[in-house]
Protein backbone atom coordinates (compact mmCIF):
# COMPACT_ATOMS: atom_id res chain seq x y z
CA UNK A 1 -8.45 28.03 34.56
CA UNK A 2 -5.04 29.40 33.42
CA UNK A 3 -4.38 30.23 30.00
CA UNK A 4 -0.71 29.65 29.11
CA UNK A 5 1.18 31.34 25.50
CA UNK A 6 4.60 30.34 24.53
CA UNK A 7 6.63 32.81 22.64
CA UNK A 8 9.96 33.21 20.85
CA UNK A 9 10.86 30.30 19.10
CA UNK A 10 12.81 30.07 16.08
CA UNK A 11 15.03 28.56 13.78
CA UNK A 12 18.68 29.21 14.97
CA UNK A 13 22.30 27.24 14.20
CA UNK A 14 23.89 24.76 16.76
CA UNK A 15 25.99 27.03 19.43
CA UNK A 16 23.48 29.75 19.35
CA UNK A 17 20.98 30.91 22.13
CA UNK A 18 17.56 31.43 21.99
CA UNK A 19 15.19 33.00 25.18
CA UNK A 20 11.66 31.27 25.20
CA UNK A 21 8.72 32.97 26.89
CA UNK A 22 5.15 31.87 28.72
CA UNK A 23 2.74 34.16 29.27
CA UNK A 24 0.24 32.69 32.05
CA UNK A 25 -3.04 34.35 32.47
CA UNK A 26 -6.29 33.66 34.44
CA UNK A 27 -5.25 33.19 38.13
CA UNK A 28 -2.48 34.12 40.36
CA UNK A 29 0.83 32.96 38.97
CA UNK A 30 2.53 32.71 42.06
CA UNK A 31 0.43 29.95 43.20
CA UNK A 32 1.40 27.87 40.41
CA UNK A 33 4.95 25.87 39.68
CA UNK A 34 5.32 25.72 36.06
CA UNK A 35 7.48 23.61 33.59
CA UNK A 36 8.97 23.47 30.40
CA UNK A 37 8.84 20.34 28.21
CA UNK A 38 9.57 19.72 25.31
CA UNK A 39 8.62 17.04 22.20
CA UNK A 40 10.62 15.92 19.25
CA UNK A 41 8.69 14.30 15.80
CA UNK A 42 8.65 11.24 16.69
CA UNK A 43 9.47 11.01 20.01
CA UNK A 44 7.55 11.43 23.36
CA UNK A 45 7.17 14.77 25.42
CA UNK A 46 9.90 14.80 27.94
CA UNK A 47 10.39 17.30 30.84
CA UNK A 48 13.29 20.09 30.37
CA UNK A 49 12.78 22.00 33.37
CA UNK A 50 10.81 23.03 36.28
CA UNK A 51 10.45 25.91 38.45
CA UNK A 52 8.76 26.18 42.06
CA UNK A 53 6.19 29.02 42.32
CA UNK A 54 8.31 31.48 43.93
CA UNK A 55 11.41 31.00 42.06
CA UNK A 56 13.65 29.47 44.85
CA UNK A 57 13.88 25.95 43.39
CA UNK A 58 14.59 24.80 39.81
CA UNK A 59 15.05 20.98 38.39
CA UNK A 60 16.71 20.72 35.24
CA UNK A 61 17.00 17.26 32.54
CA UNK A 62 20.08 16.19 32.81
CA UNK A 63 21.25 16.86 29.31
CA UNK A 64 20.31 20.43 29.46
CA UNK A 65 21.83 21.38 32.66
CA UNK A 66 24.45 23.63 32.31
CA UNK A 67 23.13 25.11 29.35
CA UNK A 68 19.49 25.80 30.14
CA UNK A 69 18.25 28.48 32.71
CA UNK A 70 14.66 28.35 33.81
CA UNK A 71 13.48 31.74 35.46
CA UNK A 72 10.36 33.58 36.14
CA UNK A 73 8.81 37.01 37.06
CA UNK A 74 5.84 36.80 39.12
CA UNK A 75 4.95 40.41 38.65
CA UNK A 76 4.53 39.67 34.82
CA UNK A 77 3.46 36.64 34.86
CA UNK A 78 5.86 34.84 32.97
CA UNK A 79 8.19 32.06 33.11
CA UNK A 80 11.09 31.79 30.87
CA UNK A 81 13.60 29.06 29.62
CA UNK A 82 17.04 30.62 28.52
CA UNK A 83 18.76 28.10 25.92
CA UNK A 84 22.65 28.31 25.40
CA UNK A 85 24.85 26.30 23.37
CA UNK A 86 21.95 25.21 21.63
CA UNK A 87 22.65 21.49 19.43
CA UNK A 88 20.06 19.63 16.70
CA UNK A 89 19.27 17.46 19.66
CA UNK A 90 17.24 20.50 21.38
CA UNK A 91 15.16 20.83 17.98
CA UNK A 92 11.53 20.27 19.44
CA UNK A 93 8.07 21.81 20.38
CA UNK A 94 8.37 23.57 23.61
CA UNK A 95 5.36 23.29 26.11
CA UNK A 96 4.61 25.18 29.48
CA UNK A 97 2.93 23.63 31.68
CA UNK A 98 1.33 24.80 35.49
CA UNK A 99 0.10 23.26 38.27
CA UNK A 100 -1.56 24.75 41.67
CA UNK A 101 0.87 24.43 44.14
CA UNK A 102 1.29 24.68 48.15
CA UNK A 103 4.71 23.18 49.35
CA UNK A 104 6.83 25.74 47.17
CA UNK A 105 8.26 22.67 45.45
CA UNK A 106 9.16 21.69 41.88
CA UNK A 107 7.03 19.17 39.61
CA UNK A 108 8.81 16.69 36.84
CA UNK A 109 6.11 14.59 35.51
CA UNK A 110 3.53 15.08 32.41
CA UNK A 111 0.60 14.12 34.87
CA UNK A 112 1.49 16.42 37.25
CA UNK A 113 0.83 19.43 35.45
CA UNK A 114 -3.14 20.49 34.75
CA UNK A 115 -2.37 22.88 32.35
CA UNK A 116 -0.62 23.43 29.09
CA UNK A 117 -0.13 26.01 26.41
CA UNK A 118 -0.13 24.97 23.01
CA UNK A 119 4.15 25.46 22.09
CA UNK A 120 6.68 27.55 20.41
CA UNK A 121 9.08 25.47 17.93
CA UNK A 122 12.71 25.79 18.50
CA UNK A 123 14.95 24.21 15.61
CA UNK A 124 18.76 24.11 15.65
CA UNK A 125 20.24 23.60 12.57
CA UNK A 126 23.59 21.93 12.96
């Protein structure tokens, strides 16, 4: 099992940035590839970024690339999503997300992911 804990969320204004966190506990993060996804009221989740387990290879949405860094630190267990030039289009629950992995490769899809942590709200206020 691996526990996942997203962190540091907020309510910011359009053109700000904001640094989210996941905290991934119970097995060895560097075997995992982890995403970031994110889910809008009334909307369905959609993938925002991925990341492959040792960092070399990152997959962004289209909308967000340019603006959105995905990152991680193996040593502390964390993956992070860096948000710049945030708009009220971004305003959504974000979700990390892990799978085992063995090919040092990136994952886009909900059902490729086994695990989930429960979300950190991000709202831009335009």
């Amino acid at each position: 099992q691996v526990q996942l804990v997203e962190s540091g969320g907020g309510l910011v204004q359009a053109g700000d940035s904001l640094r989210v966190s996941c905290a991934a506990s119970g097995r060895t993060f560097s075997n995992y590839a982890m995403g970031w996804f994110r889910q809008a009221p009334g909307k369905e989740r959609e993938f925002v970024a991925a990341i492959s387990r040792n960092g070399g290879t990152t997959y962004y949405l289209h909308s967000v690339k340019g603006r959105f860094t995905i990152s991680r630190d193996n040593a502390k267990n964390t993956v992070y999503l860096q948000m710049n030039r945030l708009n009220p289009e971004d305003t959504a629950l974000y979700s990390c997300a892990a799978r085992r992995d063995y090919y040092e490769t990136y994952y886009t899809a909900i059902r490729d992911y086994n695990y989930w942590g429960q979300g950190t709200q991000v709202t831009v206020s335009s």
